[in-house]
C-alpha atoms as a PDB file:
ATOM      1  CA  UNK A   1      15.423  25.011   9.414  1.00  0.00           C
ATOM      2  CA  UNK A   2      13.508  25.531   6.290  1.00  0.00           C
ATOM      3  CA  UNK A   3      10.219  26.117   6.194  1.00  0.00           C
ATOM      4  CA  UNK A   4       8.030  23.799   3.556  1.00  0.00           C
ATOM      5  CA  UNK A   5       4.550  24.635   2.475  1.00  0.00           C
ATOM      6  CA  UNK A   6       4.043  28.435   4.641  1.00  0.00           C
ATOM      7  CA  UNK A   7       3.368  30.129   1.140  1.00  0.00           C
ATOM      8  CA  UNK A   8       0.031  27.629   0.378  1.00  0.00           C
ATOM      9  CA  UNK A   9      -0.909  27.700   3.732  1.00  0.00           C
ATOM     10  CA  UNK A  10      -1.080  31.072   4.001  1.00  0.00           C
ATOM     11  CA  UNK A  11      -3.028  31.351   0.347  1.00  0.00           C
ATOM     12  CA  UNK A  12      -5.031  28.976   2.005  1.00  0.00           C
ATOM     13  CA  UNK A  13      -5.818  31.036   4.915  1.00  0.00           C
ATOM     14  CA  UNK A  14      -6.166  34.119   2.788  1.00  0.00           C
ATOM     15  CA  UNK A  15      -8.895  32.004   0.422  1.00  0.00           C
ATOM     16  CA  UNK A  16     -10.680  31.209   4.207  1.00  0.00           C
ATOM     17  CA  UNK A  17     -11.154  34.542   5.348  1.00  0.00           C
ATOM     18  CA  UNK A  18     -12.228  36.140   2.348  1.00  0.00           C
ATOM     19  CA  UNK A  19     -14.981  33.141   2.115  1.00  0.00           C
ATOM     20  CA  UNK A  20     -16.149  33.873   5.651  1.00  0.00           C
ATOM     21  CA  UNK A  21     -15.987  37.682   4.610  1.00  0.00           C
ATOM     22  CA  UNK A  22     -18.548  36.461   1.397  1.00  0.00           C
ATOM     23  CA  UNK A  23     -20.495  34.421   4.146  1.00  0.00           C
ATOM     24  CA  UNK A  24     -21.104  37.629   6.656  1.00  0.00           C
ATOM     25  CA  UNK A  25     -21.824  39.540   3.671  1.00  0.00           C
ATOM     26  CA  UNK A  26     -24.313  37.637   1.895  1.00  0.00           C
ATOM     27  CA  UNK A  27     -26.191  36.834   5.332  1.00  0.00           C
ATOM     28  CA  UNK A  28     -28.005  40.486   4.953  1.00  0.00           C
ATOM     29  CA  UNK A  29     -28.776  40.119   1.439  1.00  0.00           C
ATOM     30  CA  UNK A  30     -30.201  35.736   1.547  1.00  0.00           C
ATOM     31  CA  UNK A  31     -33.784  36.328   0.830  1.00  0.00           C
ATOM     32  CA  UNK A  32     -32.141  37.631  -2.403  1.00  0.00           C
ATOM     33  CA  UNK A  33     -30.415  35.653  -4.818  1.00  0.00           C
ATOM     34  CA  UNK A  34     -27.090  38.086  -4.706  1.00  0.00           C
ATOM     35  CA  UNK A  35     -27.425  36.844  -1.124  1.00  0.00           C
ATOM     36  CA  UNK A  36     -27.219  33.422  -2.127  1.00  0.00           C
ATOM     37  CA  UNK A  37     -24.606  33.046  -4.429  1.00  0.00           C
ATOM     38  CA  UNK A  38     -22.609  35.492  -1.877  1.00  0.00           C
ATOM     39  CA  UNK A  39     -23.039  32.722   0.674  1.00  0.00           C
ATOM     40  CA  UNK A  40     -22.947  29.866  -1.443  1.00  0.00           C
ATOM     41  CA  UNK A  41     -19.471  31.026  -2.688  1.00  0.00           C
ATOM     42  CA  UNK A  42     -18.288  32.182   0.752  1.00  0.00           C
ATOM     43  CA  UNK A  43     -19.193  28.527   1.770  1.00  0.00           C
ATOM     44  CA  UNK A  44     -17.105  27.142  -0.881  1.00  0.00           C
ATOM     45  CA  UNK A  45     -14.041  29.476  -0.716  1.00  0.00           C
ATOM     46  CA  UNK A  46     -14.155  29.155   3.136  1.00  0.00           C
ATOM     47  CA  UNK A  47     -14.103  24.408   2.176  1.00  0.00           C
ATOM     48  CA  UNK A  48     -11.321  25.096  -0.437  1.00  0.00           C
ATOM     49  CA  UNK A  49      -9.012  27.589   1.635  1.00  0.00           C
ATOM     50  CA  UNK A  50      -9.539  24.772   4.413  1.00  0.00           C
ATOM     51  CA  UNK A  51      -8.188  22.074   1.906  1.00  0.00           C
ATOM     52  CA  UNK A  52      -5.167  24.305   1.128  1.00  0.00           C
ATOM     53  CA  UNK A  53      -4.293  24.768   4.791  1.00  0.00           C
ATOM     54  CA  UNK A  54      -4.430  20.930   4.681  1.00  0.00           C
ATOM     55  CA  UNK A  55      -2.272  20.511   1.492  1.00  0.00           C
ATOM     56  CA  UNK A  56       0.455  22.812   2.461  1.00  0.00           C
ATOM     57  CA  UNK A  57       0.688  21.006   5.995  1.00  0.00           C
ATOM     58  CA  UNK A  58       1.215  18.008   3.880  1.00  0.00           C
ATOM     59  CA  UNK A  59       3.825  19.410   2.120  1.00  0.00           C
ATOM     60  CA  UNK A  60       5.644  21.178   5.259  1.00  0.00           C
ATOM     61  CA  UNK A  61       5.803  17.398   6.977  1.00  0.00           C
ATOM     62  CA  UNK A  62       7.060  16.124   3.068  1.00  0.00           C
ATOM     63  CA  UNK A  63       8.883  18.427   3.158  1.00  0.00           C
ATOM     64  CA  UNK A  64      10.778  17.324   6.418  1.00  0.00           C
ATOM     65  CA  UNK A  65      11.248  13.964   6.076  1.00  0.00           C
ATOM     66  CA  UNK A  66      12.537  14.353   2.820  1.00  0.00           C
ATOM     67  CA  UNK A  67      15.429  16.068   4.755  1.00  0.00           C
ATOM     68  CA  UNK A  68      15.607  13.676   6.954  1.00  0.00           C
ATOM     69  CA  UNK A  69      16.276  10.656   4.268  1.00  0.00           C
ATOM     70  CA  UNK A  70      19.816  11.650   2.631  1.00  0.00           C
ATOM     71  CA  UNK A  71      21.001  11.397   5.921  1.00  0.00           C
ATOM     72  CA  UNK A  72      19.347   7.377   6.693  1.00  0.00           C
ATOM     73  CA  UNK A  73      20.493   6.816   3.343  1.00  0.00           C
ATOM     74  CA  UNK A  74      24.219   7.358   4.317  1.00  0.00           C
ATOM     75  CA  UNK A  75      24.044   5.409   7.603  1.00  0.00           C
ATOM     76  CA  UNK A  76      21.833   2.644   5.708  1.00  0.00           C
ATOM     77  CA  UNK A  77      25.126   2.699   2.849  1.00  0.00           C
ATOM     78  CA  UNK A  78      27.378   2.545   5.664  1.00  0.00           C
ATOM     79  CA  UNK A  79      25.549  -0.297   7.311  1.00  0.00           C
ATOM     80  CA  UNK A  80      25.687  -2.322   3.880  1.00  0.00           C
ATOM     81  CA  UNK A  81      29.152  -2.133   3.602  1.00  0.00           C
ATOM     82  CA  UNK A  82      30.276  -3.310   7.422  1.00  0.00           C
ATOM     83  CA  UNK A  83      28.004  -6.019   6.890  1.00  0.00           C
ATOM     84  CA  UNK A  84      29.198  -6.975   3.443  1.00  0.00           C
ATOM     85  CA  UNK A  85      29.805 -10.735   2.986  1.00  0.00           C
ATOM     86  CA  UNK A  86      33.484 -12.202   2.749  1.00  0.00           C
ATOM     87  CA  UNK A  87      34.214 -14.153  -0.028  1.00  0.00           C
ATOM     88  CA  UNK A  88      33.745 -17.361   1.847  1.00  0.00           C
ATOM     89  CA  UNK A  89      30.410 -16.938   2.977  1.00  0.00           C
ATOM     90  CA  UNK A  90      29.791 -15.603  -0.397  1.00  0.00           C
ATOM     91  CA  UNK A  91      30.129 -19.145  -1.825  1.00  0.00           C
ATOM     92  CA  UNK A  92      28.008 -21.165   0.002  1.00  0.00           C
ATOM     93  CA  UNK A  93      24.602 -21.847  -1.352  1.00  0.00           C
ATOM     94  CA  UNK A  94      21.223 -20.845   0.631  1.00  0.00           C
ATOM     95  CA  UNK A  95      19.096 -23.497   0.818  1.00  0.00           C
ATOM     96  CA  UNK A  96      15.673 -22.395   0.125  1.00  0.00           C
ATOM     97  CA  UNK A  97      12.332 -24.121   0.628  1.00  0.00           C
ATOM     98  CA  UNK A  98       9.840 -24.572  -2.080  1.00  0.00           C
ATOM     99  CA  UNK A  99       6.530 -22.455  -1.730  1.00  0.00           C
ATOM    100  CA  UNK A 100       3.545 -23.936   0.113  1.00  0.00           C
ATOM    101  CA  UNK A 101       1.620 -25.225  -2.274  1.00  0.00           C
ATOM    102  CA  UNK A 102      -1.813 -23.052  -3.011  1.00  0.00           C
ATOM    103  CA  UNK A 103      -5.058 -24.266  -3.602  1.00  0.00           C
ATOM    104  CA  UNK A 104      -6.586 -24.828  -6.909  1.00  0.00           C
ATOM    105  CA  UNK A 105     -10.075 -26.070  -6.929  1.00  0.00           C
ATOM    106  CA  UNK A 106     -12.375 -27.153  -3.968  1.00  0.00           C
ATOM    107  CA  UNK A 107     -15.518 -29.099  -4.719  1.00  0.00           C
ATOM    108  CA  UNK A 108     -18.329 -31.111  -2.588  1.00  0.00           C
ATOM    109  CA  UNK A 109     -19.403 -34.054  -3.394  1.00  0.00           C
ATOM    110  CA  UNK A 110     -21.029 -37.360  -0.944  1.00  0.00           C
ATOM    111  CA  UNK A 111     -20.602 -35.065   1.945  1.00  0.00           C
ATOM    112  CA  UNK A 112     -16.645 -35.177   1.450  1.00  0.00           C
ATOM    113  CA  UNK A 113     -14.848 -31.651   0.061  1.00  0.00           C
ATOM    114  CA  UNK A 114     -12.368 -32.273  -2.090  1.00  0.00           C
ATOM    115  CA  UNK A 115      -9.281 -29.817  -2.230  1.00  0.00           C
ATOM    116  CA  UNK A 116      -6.709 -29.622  -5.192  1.00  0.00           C
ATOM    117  CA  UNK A 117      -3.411 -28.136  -4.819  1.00  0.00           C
ATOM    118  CA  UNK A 118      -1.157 -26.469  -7.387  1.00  0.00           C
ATOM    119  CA  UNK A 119       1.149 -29.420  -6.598  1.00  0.00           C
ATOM    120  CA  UNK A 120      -0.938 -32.036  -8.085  1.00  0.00           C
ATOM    121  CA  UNK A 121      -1.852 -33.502  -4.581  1.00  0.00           C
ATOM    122  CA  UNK A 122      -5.220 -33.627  -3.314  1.00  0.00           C
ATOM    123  CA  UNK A 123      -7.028 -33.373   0.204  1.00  0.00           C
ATOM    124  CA  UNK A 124     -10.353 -35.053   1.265  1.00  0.00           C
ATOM    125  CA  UNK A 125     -11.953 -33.889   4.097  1.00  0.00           C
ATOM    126  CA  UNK A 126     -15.009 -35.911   5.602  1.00  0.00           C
ATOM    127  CA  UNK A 127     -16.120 -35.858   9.244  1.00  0.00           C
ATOM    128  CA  UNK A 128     -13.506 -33.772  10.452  1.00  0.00           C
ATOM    129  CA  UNK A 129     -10.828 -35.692   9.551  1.00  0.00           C
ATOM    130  CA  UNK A 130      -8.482 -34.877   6.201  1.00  0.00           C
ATOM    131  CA  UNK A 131      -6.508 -37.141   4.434  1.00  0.00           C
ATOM    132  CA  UNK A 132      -3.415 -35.959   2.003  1.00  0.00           C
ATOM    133  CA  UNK A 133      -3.132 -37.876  -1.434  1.00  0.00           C
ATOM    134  CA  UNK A 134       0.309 -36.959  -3.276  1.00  0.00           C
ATOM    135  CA  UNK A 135      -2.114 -36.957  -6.697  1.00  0.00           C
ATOM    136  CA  UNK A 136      -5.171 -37.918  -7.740  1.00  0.00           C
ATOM    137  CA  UNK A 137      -3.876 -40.915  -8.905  1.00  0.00           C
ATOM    138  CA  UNK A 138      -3.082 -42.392  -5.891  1.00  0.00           C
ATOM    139  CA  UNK A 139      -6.508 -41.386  -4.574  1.00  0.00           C
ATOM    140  CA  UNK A 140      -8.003 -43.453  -7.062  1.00  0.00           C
ATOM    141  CA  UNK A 141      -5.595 -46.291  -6.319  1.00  0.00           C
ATOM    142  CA  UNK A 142      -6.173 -45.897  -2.783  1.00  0.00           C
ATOM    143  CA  UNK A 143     -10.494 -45.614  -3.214  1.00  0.00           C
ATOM    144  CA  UNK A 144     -11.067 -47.897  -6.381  1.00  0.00           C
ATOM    145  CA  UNK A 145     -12.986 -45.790  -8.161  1.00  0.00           C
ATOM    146  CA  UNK A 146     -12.756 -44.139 -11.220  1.00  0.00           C
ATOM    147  CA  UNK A 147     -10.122 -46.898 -12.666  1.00  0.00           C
ATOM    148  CA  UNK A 148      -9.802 -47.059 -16.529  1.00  0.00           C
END
């Protein structure tokens, strides 16, 4: 079993304790100002060797599940080839269904929203009830207005 990420962890444990050393060492010295940078750097080294605890358990779990891939790889390969198609079903066609159609534009106007659709069909909506035109054409036709 190998081990992924020990060496940063244990730099970052190393960076940790000598921050908290800094810390307990400044602490006599904070009404000066080698006090405070002591502290203020403790403070930070103790925040960054935290982070690099973090990063190398990051890179110890990485680390394992890039083990564990080659292996689903092979059985996913393996899968791929029991289930490959025969030559018949190879030949017949999928159907496949157009995409929805998405909408365009939406506008208000007499109290009615109007919806366009990518399509070319458009939807009014007025008092709860909607009504589908296959273009605006025929919305037109079907309304009277707007004729040429």
């Amino acid at each position: 079993m190998r081990r992924y990420g020990l060496g940063v962890i244990f730099l970052g444990l190393a960076l940790a304790l000598s921050g908290a050393y800094g810390m307990w060492t400044g602490w006599d010295y904070i009404q000066l100002e080698r006090g405070w940078s002591l502290f203020i750097g403790g403070a930070t080294a103790v925040s960054g060797g935290v982070v690099t605890i973090a990063l190398g358990r990051a890179i110890g779990v990485l680390g394992r599940i890039a083990d564990k891939v080659p292996a689903t790889q092979a059985r996913a390969a393996a899968d791929l080839v029991e289930d490959a198609p025969t030559p018949q079903q190879q030949q017949q066609p999928v159907p496949t269904t157009p995409p929805p159609p998405v909408e365009v534009d939406r506008y208000i106007a007499s109290g009615s929203i109007y919806v366009m659709f990518s399509d070319g069909s458009v939807e009014v909506q007025t008092d709860g009830a909607a009504r589908r035109y296959p273009s605006l054409a025929a919305l037109r036709a079907d309304t009277g207005v707007g004729g040429g």
